[in-house]
Protein backbone atom coordinates (compact mmCIF):
# COMPACT_ATOMS: atom_id res chain seq x y z
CA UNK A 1 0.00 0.00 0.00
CA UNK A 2 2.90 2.43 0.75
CA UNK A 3 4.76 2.14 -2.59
CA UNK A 4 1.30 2.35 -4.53
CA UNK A 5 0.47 5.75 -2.61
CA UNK A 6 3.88 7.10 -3.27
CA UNK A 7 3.10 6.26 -7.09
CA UNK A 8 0.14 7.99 -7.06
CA UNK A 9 1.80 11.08 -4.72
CA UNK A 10 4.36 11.12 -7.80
CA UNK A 11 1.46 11.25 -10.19
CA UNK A 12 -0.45 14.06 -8.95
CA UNK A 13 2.32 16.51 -7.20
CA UNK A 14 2.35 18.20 -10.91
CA UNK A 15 -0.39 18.50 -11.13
CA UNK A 16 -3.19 21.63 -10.86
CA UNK A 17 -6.08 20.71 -9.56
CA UNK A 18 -9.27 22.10 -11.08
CA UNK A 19 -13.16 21.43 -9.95
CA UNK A 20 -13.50 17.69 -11.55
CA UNK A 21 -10.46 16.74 -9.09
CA UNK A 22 -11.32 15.91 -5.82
CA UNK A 23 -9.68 14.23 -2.65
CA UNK A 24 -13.25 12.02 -2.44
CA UNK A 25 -12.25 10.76 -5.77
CA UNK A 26 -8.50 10.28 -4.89
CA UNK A 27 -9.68 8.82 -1.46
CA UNK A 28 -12.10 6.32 -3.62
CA UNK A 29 -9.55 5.65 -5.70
CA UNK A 30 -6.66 4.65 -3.14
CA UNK A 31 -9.25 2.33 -1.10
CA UNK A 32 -10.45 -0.01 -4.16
CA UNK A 33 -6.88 -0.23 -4.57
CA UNK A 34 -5.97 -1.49 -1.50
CA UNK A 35 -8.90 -3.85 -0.81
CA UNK A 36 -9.02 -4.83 -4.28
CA UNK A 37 -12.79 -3.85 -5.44
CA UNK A 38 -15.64 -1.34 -5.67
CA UNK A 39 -18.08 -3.44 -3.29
CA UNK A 40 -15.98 -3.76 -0.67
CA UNK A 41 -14.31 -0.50 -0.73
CA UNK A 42 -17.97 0.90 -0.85
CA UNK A 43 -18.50 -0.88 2.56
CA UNK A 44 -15.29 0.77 4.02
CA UNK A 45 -16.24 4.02 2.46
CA UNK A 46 -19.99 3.78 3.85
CA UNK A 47 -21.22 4.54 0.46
CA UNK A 48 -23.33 2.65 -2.14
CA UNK A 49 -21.82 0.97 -5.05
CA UNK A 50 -22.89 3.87 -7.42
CA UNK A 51 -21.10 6.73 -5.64
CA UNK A 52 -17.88 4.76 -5.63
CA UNK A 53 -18.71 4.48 -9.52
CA UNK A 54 -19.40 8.00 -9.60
CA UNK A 55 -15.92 8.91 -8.05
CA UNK A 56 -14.02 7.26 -10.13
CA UNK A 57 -15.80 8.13 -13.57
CA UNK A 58 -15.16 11.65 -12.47
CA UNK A 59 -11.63 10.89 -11.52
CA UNK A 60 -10.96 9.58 -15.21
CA UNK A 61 -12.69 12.30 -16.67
CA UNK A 62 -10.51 15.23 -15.01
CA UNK A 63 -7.07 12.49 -15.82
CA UNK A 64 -8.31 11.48 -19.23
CA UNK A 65 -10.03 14.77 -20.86
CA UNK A 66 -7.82 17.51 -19.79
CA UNK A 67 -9.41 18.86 -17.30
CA UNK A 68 -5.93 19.16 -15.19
CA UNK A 69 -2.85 20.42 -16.46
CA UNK A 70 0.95 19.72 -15.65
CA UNK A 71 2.71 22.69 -14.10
């Protein structure tokens, strides 16, 4: 779990954050990482299924459509 959040610290430190970004996503994100899945990290979360789905499709969409930029 430590080396993935360092790769992911490495990831975002360049970049600028804009209104699509948020630490819920990022937070989302790092905990279906470590327990492996969107159920259970839903449980941990104490959220339904759908938000967790939510998070991350708005995660990709600010990493994947430009809606950050590198400094």
């Amino acid at each position: 779990m430590d080396r993935m959040i360092e790769k992911l610290i490495d990831f975002i430190t360049p970049i600028k954050y804009s209104s699509d970004m948020n630490i819920g996503a990022i937070e989302t994100y790092l905990v279906i990482a470590e327990l492996g899945g969107f159920h259970i990290a839903a449980r941990r979360l104490n959220i339904t299924q759908t938000a967790v789905s939510a998070r991350i499709k708005s995660l990709e969409k600010a990493l994947l459509h430009g809606s950050v930029s590198k400094c």
